[in-house]
C-alpha atoms as a PDB file:
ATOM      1  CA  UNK A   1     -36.913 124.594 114.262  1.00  0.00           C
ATOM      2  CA  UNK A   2     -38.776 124.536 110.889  1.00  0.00           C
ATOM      3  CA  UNK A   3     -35.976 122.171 109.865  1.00  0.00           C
ATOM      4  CA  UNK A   4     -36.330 119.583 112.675  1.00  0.00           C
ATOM      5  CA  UNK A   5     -39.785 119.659 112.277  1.00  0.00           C
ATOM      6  CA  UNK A   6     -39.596 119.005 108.227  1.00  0.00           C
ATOM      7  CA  UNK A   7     -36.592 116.491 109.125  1.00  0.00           C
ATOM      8  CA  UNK A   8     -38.719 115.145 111.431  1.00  0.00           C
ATOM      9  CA  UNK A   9     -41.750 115.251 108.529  1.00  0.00           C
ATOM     10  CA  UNK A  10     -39.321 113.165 105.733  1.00  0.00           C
ATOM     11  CA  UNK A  11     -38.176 110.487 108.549  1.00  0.00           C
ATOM     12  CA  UNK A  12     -42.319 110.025 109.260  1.00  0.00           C
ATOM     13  CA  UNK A  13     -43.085 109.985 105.327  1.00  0.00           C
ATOM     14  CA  UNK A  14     -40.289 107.542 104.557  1.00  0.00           C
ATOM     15  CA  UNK A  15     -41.386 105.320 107.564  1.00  0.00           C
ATOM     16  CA  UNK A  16     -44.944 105.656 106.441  1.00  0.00           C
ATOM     17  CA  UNK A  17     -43.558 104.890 102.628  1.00  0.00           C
ATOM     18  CA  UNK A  18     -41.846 101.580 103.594  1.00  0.00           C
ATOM     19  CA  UNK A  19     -44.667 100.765 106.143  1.00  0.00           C
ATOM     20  CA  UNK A  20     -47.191 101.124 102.663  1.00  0.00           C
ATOM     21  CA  UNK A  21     -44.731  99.160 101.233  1.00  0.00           C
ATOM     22  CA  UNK A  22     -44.513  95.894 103.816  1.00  0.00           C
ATOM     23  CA  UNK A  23     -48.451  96.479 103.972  1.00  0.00           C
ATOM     24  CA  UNK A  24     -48.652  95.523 100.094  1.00  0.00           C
ATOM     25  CA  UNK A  25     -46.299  92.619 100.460  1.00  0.00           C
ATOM     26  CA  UNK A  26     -48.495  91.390 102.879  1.00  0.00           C
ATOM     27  CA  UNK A  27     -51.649  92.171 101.287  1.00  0.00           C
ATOM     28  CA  UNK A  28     -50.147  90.495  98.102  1.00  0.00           C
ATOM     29  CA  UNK A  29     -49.157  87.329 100.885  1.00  0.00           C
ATOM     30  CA  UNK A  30     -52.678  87.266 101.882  1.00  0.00           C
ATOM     31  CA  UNK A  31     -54.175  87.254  98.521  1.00  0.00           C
ATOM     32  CA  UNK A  32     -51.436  84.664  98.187  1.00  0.00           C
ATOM     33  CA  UNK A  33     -52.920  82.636 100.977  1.00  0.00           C
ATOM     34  CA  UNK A  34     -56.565  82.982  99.801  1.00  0.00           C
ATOM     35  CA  UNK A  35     -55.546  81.671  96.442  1.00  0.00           C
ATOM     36  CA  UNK A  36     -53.791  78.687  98.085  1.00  0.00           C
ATOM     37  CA  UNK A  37     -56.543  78.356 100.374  1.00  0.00           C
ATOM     38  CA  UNK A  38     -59.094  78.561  97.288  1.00  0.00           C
ATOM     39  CA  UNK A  39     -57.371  75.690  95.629  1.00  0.00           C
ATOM     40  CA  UNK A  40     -57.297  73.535  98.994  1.00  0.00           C
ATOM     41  CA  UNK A  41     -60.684  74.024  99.435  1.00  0.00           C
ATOM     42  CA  UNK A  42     -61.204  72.887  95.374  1.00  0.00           C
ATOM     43  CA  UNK A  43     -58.755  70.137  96.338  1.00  0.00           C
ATOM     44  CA  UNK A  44     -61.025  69.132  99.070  1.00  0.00           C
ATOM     45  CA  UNK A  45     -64.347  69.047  97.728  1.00  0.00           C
ATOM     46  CA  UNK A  46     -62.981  66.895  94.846  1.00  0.00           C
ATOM     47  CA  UNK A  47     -61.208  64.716  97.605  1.00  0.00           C
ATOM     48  CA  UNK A  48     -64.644  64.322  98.920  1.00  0.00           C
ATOM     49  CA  UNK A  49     -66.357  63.253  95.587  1.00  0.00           C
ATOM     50  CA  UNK A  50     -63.610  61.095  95.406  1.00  0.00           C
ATOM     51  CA  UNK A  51     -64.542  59.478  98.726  1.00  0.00           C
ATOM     52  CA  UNK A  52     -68.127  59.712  97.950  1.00  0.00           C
ATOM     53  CA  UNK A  53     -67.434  57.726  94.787  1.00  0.00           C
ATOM     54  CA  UNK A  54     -65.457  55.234  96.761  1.00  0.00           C
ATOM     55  CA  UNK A  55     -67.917  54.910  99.450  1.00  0.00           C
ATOM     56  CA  UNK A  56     -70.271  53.924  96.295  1.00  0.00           C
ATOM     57  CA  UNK A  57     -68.397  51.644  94.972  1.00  0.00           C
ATOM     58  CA  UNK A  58     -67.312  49.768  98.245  1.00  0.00           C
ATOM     59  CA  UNK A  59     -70.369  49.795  99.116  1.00  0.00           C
ATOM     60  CA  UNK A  60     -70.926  48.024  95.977  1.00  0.00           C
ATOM     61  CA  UNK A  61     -68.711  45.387  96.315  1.00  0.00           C
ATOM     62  CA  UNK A  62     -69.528  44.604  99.623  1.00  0.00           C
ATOM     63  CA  UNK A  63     -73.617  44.140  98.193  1.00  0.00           C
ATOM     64  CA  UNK A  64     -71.931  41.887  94.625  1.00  0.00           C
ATOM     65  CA  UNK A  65     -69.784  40.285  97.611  1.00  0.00           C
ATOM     66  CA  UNK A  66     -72.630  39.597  99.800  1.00  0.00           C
ATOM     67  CA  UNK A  67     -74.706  38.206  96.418  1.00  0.00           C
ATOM     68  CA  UNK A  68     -71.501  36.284  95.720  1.00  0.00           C
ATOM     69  CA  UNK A  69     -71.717  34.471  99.078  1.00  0.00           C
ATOM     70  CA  UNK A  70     -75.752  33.703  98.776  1.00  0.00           C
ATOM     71  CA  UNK A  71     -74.935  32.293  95.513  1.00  0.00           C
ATOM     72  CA  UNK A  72     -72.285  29.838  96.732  1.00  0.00           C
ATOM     73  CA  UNK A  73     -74.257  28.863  99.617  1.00  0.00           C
ATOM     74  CA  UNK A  74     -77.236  27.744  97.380  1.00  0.00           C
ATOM     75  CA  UNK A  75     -75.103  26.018  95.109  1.00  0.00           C
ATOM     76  CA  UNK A  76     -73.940  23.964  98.224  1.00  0.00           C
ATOM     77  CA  UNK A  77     -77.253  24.005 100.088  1.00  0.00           C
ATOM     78  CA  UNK A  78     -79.126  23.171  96.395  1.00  0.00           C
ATOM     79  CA  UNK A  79     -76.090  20.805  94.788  1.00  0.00           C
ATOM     80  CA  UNK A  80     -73.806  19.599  96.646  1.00  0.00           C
ATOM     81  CA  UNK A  81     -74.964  18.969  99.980  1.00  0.00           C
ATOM     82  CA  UNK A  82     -77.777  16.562  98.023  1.00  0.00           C
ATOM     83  CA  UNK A  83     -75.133  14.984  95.666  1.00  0.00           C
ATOM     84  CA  UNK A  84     -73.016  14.383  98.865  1.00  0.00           C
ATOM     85  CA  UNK A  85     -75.665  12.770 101.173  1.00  0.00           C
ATOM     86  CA  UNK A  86     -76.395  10.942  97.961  1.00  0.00           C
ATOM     87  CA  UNK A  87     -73.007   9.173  97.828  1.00  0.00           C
ATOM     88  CA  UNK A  88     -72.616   8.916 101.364  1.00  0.00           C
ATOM     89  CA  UNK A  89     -75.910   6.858 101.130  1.00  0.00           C
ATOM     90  CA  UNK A  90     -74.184   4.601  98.439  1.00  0.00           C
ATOM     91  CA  UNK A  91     -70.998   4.591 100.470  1.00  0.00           C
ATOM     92  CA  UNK A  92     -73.097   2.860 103.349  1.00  0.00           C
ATOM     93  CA  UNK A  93     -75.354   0.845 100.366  1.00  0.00           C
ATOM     94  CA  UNK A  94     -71.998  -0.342  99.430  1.00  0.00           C
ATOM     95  CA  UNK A  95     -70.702  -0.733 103.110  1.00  0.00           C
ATOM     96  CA  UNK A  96     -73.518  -3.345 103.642  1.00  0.00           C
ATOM     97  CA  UNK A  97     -73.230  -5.062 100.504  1.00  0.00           C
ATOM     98  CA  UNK A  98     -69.924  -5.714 100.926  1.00  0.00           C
ATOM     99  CA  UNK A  99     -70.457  -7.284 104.726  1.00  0.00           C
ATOM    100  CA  UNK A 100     -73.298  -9.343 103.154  1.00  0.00           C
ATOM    101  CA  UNK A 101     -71.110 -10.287 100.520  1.00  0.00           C
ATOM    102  CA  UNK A 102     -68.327 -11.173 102.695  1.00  0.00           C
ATOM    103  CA  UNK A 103     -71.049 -13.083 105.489  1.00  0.00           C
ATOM    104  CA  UNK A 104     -71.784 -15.364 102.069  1.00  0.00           C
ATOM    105  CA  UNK A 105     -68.376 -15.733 101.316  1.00  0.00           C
ATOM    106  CA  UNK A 106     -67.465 -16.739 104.766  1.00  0.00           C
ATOM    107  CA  UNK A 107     -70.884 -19.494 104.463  1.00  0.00           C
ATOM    108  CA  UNK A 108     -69.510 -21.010 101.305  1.00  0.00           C
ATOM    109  CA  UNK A 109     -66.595 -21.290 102.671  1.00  0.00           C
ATOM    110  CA  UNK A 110     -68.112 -23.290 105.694  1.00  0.00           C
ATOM    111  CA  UNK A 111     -70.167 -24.890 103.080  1.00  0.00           C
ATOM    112  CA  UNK A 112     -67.087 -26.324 100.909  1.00  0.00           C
ATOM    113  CA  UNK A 113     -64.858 -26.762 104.127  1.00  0.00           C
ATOM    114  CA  UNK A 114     -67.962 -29.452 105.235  1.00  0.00           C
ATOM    115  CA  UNK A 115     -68.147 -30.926 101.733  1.00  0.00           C
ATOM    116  CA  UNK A 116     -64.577 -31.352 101.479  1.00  0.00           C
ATOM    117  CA  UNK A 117     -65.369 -33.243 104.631  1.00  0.00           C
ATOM    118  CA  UNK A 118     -67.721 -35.289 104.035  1.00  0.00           C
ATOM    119  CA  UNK A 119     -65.606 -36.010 100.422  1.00  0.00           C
ATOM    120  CA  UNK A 120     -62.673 -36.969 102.310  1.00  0.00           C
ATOM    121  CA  UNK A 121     -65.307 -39.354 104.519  1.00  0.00           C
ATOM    122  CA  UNK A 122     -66.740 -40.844 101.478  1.00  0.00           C
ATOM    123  CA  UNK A 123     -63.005 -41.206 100.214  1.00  0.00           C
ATOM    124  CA  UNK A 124     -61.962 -43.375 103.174  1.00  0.00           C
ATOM    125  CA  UNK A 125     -65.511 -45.248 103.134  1.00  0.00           C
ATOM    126  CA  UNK A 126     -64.791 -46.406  99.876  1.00  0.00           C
ATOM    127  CA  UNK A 127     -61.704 -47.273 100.369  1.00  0.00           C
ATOM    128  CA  UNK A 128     -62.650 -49.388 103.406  1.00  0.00           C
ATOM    129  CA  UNK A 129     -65.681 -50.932 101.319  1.00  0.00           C
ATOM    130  CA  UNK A 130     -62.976 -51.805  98.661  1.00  0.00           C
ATOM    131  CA  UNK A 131     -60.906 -53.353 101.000  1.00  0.00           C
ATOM    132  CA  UNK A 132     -63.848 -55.076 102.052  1.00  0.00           C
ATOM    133  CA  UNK A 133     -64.786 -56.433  98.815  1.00  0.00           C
ATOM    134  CA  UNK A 134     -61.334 -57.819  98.287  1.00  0.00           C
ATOM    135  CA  UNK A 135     -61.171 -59.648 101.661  1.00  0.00           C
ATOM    136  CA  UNK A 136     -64.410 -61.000 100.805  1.00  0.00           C
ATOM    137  CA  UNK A 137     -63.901 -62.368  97.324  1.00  0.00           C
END
């Protein structure tokens, strides 16, 4: 029975030997992990200084774009919009001139269409007071 019992002792101590051994494979897995997990959480925090530094900066741009915008809309508010009711008030300066203009055109016209008239008239008058004179002499 001693036998069996020290048989029974070596198959317990080689169980027990490989069971130390799978425990320091996975005690060497988990400090594995926690070195993985170590760098992921270094990987992490500068992901999030990244983002903080993007959130800065976009928030940036959106503030230079914003600035941009106010800037442009002065310069039409300030310049242009004046500069354009400016020559839209010529335009219509211009507009009336040009009726005026064309309502004196349109009166000399009447103006030389009645002289030509009365040119015509005088034409025939004389004419008939020629013909007059030579009947009479």
């Amino acid at each position: 029975m001693e036998d069996k019992t020290f048989a029974l002792l070596e198959k317990i101590y080689a169980e027990f030997l490989g069971f130390k051994e799978e425990m320091t494979g996975f005690k060497k897995d988990m400090l594995d992990f926690k070195e993985d997990m170590t760098g992921f959480k270094g990987d992490m925090l500068g992901f999030r200084k990244d983002m903080t530094g993007f959130k800065g900066d976009m928030l940036s741009f959106k503030e230079e774009t914003r600035s941009g915008f106010r800037r442009i809309e002065n310069k039409i508010d300030g310049e242009i919009t004046p500069k354009l009711d400016a020559l839209f008030d010529g335009y219509k300066a211009n507009s009336q001139l040009l009726e005026e203009l064309n309502d004196k055109t349109d009166n000399l016209q009447v103006d030389v269409n009645n002289l030509s008239i009365k040119v015509v008239n005088n034409d025939n008058r004389i004419i008939e007071i020629k013909r007059n004179l030579r009947s009479v002499k």
